[in-house]
PDB file of N, CA and C in Angstrom:
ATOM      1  N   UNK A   1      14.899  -4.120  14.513  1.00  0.00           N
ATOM      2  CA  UNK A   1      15.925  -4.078  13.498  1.00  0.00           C
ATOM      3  C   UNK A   1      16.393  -2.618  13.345  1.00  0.00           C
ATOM      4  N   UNK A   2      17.428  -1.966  14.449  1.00  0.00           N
ATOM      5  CA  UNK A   2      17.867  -0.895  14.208  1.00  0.00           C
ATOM      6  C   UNK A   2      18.370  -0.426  12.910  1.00  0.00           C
ATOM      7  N   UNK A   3      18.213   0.504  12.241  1.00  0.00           N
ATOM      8  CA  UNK A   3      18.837   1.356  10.996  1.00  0.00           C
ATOM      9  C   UNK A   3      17.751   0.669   9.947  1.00  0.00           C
ATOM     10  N   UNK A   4      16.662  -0.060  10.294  1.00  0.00           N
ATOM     11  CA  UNK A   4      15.989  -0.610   9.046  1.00  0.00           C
ATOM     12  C   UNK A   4      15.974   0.711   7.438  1.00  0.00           C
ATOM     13  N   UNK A   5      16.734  -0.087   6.804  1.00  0.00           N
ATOM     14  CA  UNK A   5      16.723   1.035   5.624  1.00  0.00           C
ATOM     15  C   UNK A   5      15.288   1.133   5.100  1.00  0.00           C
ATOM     16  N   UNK A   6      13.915   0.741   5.657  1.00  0.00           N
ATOM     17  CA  UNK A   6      12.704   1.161   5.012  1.00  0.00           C
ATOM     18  C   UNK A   6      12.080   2.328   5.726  1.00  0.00           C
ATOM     19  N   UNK A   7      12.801   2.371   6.819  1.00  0.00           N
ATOM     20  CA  UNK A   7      12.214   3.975   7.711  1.00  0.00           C
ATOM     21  C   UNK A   7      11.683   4.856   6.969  1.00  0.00           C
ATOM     22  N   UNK A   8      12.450   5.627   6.052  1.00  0.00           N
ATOM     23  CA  UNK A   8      11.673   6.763   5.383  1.00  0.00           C
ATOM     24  C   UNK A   8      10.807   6.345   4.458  1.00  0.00           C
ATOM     25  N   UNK A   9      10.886   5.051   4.245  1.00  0.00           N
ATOM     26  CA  UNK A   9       9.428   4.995   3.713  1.00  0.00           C
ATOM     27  C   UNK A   9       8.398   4.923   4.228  1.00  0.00           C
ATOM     28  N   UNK A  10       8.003   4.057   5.649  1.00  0.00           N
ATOM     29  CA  UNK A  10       7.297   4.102   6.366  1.00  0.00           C
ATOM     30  C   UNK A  10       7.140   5.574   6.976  1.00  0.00           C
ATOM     31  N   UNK A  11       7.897   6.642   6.968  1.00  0.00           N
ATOM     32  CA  UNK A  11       7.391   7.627   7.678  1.00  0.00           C
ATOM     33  C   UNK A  11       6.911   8.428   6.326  1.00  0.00           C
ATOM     34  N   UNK A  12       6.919   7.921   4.874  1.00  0.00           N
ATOM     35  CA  UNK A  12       6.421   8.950   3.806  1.00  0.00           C
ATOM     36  C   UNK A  12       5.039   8.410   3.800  1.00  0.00           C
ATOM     37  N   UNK A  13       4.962   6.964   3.957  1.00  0.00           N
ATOM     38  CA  UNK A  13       3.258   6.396   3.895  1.00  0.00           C
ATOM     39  C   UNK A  13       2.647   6.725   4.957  1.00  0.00           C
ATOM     40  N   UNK A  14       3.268   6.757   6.041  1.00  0.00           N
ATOM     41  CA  UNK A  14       2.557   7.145   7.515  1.00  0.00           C
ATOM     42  C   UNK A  14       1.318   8.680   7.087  1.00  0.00           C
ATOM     43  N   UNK A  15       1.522   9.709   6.122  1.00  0.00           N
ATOM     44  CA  UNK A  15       0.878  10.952   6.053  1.00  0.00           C
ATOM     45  C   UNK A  15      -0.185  10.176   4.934  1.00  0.00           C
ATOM     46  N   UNK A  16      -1.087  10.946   5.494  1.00  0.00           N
ATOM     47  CA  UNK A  16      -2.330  10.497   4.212  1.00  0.00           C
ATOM     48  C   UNK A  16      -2.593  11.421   3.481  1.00  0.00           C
ATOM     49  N   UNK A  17      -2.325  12.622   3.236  1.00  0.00           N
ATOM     50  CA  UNK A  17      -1.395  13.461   1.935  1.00  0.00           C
ATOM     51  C   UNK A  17      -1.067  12.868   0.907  1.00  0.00           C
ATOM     52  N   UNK A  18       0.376  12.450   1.233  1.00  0.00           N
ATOM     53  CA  UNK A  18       1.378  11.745   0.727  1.00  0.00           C
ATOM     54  C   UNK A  18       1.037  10.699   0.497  1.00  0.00           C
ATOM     55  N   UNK A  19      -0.298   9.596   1.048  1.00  0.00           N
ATOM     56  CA  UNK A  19      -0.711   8.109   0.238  1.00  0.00           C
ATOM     57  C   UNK A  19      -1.379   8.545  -0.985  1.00  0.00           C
ATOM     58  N   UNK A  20      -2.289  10.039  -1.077  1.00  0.00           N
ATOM     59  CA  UNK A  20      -3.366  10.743  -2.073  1.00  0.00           C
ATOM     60  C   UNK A  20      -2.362  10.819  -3.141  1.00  0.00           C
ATOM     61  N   UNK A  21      -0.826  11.523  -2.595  1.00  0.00           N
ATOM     62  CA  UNK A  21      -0.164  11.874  -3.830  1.00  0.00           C
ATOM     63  C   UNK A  21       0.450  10.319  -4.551  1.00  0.00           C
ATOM     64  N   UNK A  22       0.600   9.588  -4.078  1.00  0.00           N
ATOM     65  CA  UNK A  22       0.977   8.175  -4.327  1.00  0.00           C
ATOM     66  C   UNK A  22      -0.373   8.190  -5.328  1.00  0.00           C
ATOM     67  N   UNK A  23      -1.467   7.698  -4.852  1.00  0.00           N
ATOM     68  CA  UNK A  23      -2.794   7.481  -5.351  1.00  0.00           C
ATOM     69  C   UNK A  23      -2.962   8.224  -6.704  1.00  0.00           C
ATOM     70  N   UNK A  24      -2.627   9.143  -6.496  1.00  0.00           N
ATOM     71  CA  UNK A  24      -2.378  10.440  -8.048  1.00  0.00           C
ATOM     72  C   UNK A  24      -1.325   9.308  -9.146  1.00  0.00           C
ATOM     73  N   UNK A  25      -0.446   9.342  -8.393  1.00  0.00           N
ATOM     74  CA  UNK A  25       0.369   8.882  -9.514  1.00  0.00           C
ATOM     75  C   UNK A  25       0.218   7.358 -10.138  1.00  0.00           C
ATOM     76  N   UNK A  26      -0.615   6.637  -9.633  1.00  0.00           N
ATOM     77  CA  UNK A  26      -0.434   5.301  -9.664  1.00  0.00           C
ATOM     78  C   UNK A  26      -1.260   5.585 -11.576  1.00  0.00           C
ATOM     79  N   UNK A  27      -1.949   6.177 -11.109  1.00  0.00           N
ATOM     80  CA  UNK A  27      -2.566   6.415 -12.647  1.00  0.00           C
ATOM     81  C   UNK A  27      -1.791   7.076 -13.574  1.00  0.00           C
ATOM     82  N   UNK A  28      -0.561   7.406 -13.246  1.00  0.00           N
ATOM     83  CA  UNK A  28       0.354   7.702 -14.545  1.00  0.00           C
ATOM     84  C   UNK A  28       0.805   9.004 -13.922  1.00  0.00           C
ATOM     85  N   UNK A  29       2.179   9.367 -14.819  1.00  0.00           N
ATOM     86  CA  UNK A  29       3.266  10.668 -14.090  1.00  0.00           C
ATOM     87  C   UNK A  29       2.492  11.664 -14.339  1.00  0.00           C
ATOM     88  N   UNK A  30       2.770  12.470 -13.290  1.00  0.00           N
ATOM     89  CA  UNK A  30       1.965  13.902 -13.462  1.00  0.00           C
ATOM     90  C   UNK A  30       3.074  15.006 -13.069  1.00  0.00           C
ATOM     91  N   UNK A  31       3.039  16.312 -13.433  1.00  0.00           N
ATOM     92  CA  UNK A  31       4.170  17.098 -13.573  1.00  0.00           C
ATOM     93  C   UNK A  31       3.759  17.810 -11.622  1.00  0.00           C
ATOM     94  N   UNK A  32       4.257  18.569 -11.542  1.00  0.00           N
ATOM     95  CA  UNK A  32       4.713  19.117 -10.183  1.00  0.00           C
ATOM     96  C   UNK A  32       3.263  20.194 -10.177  1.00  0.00           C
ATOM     97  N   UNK A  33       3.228  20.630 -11.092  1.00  0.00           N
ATOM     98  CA  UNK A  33       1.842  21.593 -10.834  1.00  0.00           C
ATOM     99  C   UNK A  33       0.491  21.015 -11.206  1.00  0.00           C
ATOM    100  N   UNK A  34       0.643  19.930 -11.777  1.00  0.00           N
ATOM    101  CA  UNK A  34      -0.682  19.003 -11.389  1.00  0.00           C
ATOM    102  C   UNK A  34      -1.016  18.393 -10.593  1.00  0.00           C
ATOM    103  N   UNK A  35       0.100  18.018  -9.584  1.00  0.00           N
ATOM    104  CA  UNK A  35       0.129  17.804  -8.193  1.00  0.00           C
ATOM    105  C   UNK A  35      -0.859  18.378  -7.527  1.00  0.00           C
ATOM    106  N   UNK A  36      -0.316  19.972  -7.414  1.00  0.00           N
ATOM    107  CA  UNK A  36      -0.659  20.890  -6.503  1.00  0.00           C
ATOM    108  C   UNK A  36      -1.640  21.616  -6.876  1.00  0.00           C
ATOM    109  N   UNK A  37      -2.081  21.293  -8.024  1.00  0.00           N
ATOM    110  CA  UNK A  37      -3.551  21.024  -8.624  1.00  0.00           C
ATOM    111  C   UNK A  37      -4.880  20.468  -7.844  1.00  0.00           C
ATOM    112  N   UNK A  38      -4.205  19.193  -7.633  1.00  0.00           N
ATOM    113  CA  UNK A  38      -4.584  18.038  -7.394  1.00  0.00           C
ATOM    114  C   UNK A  38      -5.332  18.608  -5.636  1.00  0.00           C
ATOM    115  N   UNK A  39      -4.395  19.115  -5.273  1.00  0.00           N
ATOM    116  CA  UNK A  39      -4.421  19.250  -3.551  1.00  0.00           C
ATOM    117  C   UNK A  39      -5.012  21.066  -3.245  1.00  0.00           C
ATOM    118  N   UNK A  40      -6.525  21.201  -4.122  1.00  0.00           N
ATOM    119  CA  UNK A  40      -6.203  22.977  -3.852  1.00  0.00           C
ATOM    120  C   UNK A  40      -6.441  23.420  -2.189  1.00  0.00           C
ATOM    121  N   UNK A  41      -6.715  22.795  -1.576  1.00  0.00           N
ATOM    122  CA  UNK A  41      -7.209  22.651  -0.043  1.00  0.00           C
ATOM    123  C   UNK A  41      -5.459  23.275   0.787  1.00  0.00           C
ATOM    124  N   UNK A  42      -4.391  22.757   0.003  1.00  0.00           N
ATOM    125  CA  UNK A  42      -3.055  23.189   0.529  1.00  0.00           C
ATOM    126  C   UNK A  42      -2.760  23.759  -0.449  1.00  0.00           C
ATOM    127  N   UNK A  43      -1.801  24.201   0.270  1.00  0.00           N
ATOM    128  CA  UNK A  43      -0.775  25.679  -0.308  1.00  0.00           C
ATOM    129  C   UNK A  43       0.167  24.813  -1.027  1.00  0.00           C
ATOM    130  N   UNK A  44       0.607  25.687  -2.513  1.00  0.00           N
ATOM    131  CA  UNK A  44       1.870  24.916  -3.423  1.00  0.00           C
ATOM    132  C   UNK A  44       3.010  24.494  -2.277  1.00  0.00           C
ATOM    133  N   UNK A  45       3.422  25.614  -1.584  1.00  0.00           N
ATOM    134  CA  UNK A  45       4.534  24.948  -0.597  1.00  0.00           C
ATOM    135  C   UNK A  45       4.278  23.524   0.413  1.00  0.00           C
ATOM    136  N   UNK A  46       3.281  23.910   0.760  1.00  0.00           N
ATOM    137  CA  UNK A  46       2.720  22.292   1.171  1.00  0.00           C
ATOM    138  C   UNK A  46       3.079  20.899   0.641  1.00  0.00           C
ATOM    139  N   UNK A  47       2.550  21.441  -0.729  1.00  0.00           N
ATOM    140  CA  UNK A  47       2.393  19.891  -1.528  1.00  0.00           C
ATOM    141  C   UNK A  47       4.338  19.941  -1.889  1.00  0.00           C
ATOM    142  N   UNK A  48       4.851  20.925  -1.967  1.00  0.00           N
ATOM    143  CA  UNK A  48       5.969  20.832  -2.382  1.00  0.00           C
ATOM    144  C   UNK A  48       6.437  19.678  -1.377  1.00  0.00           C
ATOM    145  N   UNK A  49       6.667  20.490   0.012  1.00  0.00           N
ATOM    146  CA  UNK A  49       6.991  19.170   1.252  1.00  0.00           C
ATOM    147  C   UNK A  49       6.687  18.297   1.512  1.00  0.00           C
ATOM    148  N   UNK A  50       6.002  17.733   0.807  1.00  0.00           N
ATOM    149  CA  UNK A  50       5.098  16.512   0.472  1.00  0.00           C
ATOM    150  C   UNK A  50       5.493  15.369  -0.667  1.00  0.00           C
ATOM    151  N   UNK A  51       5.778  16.211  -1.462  1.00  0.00           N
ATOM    152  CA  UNK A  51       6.824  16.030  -2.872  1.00  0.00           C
ATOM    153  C   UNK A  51       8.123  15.391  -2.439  1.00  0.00           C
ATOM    154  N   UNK A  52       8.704  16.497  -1.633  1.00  0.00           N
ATOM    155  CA  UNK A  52      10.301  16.111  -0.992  1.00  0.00           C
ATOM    156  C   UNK A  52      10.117  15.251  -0.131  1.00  0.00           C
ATOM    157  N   UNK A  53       9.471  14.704   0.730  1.00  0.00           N
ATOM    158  CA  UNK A  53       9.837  13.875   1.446  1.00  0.00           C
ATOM    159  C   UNK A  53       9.534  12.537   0.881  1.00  0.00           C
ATOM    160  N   UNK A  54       8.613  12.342  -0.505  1.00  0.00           N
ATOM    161  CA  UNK A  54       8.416  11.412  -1.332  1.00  0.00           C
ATOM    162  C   UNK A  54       9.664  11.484  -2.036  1.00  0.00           C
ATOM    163  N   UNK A  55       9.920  12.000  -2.304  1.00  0.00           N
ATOM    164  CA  UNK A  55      11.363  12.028  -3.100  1.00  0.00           C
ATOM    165  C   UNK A  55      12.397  11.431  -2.281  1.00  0.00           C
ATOM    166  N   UNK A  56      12.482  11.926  -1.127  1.00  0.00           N
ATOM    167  CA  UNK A  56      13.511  11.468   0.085  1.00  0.00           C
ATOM    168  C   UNK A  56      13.572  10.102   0.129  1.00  0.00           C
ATOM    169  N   UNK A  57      12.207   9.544   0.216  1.00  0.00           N
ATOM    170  CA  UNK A  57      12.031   8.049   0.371  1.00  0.00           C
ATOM    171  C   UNK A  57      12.221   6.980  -0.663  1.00  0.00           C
ATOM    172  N   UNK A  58      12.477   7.837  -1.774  1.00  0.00           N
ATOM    173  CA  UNK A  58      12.413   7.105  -3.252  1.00  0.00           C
ATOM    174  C   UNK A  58      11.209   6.528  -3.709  1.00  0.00           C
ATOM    175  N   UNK A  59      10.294   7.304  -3.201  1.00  0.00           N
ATOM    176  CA  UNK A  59       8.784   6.826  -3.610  1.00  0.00           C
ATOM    177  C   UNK A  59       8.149   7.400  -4.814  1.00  0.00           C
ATOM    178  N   UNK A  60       9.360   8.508  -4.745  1.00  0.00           N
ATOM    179  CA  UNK A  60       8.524   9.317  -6.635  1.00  0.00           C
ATOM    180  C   UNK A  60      10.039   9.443  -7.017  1.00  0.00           C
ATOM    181  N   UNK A  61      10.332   9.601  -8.292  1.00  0.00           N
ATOM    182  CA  UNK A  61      11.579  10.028  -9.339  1.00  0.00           C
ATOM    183  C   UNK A  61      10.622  11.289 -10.300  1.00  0.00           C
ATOM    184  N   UNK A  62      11.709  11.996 -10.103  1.00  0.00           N
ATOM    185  CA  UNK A  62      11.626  13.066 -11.009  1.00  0.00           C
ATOM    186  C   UNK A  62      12.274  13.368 -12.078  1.00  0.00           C
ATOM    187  N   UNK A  63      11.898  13.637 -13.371  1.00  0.00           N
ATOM    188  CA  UNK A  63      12.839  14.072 -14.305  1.00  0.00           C
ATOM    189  C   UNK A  63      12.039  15.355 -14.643  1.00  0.00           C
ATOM    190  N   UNK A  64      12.885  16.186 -15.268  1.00  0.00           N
ATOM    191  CA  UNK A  64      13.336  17.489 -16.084  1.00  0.00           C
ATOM    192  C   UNK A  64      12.955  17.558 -17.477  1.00  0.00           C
ATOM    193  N   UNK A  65      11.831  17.838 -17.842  1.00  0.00           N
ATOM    194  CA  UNK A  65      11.408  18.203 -19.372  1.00  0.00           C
ATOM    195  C   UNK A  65      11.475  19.722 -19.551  1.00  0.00           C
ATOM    196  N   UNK A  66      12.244  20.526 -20.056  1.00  0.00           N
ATOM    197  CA  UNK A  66      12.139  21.678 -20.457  1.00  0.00           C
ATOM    198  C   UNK A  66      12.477  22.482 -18.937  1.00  0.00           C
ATOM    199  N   UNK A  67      10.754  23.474 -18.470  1.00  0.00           N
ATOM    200  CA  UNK A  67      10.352  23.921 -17.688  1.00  0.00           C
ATOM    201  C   UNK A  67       9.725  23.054 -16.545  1.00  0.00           C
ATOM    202  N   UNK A  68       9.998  21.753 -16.816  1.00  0.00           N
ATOM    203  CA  UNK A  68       8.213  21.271 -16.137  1.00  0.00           C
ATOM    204  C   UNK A  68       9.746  20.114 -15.381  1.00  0.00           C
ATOM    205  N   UNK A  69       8.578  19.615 -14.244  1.00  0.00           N
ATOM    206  CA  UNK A  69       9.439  18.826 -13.661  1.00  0.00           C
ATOM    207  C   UNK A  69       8.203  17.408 -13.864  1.00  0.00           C
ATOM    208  N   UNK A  70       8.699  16.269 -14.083  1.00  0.00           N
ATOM    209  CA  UNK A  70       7.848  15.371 -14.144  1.00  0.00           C
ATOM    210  C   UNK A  70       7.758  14.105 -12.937  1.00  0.00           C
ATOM    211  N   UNK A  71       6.875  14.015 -11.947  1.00  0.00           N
ATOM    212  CA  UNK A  71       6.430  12.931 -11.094  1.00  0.00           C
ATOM    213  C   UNK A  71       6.091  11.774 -11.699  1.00  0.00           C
ATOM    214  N   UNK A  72       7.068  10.334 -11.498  1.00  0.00           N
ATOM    215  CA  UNK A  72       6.124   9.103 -11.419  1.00  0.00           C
ATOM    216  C   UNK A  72       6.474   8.415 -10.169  1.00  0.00           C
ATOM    217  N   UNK A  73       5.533   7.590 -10.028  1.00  0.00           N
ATOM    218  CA  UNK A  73       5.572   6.548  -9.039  1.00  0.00           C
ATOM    219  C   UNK A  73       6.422   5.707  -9.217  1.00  0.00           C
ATOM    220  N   UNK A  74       7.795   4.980  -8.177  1.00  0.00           N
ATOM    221  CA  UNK A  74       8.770   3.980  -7.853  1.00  0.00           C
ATOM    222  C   UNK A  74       7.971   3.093  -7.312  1.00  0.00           C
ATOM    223  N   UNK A  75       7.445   2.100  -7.350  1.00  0.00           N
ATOM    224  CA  UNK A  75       6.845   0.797  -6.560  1.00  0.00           C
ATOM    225  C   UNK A  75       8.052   0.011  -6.214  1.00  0.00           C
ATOM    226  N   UNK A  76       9.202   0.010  -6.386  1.00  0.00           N
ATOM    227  CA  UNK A  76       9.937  -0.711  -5.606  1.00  0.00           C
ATOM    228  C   UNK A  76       9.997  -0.353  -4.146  1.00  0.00           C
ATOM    229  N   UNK A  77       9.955   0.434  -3.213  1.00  0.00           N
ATOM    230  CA  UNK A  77      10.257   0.415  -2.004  1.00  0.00           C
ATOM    231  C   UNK A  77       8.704  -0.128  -1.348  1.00  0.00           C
ATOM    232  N   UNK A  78       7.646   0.284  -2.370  1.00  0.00           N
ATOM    233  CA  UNK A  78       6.303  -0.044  -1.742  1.00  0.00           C
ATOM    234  C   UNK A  78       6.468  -1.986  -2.319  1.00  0.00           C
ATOM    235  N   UNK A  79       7.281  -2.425  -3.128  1.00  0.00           N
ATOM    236  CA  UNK A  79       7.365  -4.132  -3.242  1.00  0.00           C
ATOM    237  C   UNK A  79       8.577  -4.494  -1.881  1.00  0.00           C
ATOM    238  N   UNK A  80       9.357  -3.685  -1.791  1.00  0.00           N
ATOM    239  CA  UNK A  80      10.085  -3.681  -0.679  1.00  0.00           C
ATOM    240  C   UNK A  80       9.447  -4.485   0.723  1.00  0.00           C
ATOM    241  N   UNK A  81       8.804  -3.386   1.190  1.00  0.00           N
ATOM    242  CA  UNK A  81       8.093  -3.650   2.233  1.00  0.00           C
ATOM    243  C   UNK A  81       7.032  -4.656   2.160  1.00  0.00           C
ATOM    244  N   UNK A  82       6.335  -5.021   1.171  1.00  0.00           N
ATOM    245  CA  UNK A  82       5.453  -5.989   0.720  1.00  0.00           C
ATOM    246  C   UNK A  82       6.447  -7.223   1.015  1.00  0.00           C
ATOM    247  N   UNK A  83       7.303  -7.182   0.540  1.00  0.00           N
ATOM    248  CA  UNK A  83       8.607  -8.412   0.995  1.00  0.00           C
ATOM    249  C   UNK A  83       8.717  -8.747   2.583  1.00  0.00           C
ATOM    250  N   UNK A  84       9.278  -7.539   2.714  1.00  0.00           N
ATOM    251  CA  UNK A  84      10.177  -7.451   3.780  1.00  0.00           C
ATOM    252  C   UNK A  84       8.775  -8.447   4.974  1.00  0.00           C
ATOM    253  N   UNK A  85       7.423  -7.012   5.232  1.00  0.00           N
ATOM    254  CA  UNK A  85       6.188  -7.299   6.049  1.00  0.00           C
ATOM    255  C   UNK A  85       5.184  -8.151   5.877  1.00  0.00           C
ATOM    256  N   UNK A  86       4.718  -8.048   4.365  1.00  0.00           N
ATOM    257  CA  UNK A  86       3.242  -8.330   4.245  1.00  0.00           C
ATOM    258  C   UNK A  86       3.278 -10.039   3.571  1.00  0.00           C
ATOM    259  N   UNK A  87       4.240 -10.283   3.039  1.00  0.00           N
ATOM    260  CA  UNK A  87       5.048 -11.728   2.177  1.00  0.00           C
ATOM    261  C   UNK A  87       5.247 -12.348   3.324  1.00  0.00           C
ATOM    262  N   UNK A  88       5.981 -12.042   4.573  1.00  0.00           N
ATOM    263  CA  UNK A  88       6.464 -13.057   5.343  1.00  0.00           C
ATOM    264  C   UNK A  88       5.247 -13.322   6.371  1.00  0.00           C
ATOM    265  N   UNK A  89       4.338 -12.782   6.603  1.00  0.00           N
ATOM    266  CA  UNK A  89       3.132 -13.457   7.721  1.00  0.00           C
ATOM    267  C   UNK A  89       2.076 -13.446   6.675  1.00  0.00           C
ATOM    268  N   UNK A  90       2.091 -13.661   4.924  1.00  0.00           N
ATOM    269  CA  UNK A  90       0.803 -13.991   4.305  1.00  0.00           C
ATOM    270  C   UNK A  90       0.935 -15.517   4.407  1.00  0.00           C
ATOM    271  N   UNK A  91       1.837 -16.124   4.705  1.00  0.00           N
ATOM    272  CA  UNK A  91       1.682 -17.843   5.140  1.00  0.00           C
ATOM    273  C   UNK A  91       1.312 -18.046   6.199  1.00  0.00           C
ATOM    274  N   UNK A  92       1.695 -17.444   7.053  1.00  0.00           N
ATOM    275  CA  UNK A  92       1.065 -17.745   8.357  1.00  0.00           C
ATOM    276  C   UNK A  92      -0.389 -17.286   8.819  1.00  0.00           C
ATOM    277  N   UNK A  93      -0.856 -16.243   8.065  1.00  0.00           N
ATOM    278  CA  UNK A  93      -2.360 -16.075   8.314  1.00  0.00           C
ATOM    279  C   UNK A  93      -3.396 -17.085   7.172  1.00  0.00           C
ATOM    280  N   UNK A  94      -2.657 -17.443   5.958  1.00  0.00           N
ATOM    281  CA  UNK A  94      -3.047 -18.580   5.228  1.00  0.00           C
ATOM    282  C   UNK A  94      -3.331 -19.812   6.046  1.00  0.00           C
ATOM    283  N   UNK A  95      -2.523 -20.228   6.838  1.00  0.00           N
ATOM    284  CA  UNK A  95      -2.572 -21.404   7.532  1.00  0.00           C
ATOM    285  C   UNK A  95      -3.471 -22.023   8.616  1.00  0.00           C
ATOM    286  N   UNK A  96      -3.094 -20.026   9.716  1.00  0.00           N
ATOM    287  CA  UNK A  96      -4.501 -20.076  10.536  1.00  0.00           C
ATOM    288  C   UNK A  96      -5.979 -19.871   9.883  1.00  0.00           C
ATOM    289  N   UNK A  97      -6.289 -19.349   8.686  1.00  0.00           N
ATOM    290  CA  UNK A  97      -7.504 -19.279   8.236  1.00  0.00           C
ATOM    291  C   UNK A  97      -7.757 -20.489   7.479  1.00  0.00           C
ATOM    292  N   UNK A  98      -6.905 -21.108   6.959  1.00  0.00           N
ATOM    293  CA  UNK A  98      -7.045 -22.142   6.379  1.00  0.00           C
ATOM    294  C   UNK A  98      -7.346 -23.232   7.824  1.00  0.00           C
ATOM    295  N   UNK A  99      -7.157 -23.268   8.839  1.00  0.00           N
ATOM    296  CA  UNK A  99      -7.353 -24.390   9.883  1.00  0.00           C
ATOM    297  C   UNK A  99      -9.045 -24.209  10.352  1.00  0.00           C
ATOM    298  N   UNK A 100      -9.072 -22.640  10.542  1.00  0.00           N
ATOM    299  CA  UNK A 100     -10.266 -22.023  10.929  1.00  0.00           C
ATOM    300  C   UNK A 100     -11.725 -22.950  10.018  1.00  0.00           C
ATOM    301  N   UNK A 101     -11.047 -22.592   8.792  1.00  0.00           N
ATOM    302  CA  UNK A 101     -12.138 -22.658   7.571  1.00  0.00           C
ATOM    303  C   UNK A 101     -12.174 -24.861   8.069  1.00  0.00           C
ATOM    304  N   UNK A 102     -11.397 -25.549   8.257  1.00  0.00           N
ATOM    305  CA  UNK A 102     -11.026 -26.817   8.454  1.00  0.00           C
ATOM    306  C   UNK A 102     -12.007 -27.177   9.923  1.00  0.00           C
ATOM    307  N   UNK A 103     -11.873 -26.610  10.946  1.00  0.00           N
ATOM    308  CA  UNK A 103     -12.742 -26.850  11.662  1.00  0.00           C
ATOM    309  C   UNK A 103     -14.304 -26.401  11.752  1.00  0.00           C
ATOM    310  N   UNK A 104     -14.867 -25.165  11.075  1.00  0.00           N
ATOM    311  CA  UNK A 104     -16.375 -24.778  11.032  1.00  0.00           C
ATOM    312  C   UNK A 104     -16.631 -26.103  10.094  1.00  0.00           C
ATOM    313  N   UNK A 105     -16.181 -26.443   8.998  1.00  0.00           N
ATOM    314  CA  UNK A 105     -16.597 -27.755   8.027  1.00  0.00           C
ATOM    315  C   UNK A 105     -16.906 -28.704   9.472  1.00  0.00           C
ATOM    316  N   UNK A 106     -15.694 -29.210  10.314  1.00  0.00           N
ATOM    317  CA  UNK A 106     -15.636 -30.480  10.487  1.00  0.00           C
ATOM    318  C   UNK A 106     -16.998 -30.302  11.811  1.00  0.00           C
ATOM    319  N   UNK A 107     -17.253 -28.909  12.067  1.00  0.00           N
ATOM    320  CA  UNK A 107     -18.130 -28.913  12.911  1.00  0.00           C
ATOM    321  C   UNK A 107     -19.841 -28.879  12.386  1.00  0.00           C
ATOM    322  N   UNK A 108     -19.624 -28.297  11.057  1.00  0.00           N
ATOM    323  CA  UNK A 108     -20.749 -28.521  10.486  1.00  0.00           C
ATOM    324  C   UNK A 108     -21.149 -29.521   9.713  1.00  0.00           C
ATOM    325  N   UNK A 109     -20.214 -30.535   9.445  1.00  0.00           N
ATOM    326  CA  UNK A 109     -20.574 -31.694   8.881  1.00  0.00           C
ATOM    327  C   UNK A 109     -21.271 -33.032   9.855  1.00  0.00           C
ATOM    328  N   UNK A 110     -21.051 -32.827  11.017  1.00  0.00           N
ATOM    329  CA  UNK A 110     -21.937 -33.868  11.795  1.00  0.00           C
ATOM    330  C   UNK A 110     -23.585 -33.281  11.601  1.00  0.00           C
ATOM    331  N   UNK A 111     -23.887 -31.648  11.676  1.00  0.00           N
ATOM    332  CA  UNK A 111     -24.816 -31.340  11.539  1.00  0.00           C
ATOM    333  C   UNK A 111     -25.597 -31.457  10.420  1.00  0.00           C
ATOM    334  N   UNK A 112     -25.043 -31.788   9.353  1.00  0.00           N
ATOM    335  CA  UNK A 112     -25.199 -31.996   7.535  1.00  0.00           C
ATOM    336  C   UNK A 112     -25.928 -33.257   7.777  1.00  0.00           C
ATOM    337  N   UNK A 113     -25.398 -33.467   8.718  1.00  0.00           N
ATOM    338  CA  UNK A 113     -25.288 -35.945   8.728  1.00  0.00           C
ATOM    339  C   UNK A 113     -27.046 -35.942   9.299  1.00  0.00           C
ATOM    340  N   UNK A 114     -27.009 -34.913  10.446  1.00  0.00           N
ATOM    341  CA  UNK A 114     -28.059 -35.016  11.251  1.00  0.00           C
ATOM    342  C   UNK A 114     -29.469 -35.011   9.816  1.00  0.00           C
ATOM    343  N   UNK A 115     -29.127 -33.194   9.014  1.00  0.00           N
ATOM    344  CA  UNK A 115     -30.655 -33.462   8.591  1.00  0.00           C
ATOM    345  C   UNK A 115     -30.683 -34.363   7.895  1.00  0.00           C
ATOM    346  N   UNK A 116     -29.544 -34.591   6.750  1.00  0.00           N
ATOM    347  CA  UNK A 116     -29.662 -35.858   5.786  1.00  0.00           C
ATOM    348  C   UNK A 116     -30.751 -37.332   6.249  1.00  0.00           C
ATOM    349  N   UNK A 117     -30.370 -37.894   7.653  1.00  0.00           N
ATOM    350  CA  UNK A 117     -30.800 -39.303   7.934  1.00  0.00           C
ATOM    351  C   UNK A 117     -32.201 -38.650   8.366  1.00  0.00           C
ATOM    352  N   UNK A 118     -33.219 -37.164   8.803  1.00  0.00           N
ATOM    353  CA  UNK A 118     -34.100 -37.338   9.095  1.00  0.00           C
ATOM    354  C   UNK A 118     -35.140 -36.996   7.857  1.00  0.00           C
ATOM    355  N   UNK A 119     -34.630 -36.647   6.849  1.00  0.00           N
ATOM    356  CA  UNK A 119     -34.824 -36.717   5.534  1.00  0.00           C
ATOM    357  C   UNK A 119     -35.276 -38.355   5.153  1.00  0.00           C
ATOM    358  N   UNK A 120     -34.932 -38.834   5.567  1.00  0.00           N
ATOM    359  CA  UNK A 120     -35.101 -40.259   4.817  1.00  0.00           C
ATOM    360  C   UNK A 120     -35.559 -41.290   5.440  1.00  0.00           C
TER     361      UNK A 120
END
């Protein structure tokens, strides 16, 4: 599906950085220097580019309090893709596990039969 408009999201989840900074926020908005708080292992400019390309993807919104810039988490592009990927083959792996689970029964129920009758 050329031009899929979820690209930049998939390339903002692709960094595992950027899933930590997701992970940060899921627990509530945090401002730009609690971020980079968050990450002392990298440099503020780091987490900044990290920031922007979450931003790029529409995976964080920012607003403007005063001095402070404030991060929360957008879950729409992450329900997006849940749509788009993970919604359309959760029936079809339902079905094969559901057949799976249908035959170990039908194979273990002759064996059920067996001890039952030497029981008695």
């Amino acid at each position: 599906m050329p031009g899929d408009d979820l690209d930049e999201v998939w390339k903002a989840l692709s960094d595992n950085t950027r899933r930590s900074i997701l992970d940060l926020l899921r627990q509530g908005p945090r401002t730009t220097t609690q971020i980079v708080e968050a990450f002392p292992h990298l440099s503020r400019f780091g987490v900044m580019k990290h920031i922007e390309v979450l931003r790029g993807a529409d995976l964080i919104h920012t607003r403007e309090e005063s001095r402070q810039r404030i991060n929360s988490l957008n879950v729409v592009p992450i329900r997006q893709i849940y749509e788009r990927w993970v919604g359309r083959f959760e029936e079809l792996w339902t079905s094969h596990l559901l057949r799976i689970k249908e035959d170990a029964e039908a194979k273990a129920a002759p064996a059920q039969m067996k001890k039952g009758s030497k029981k008695g």
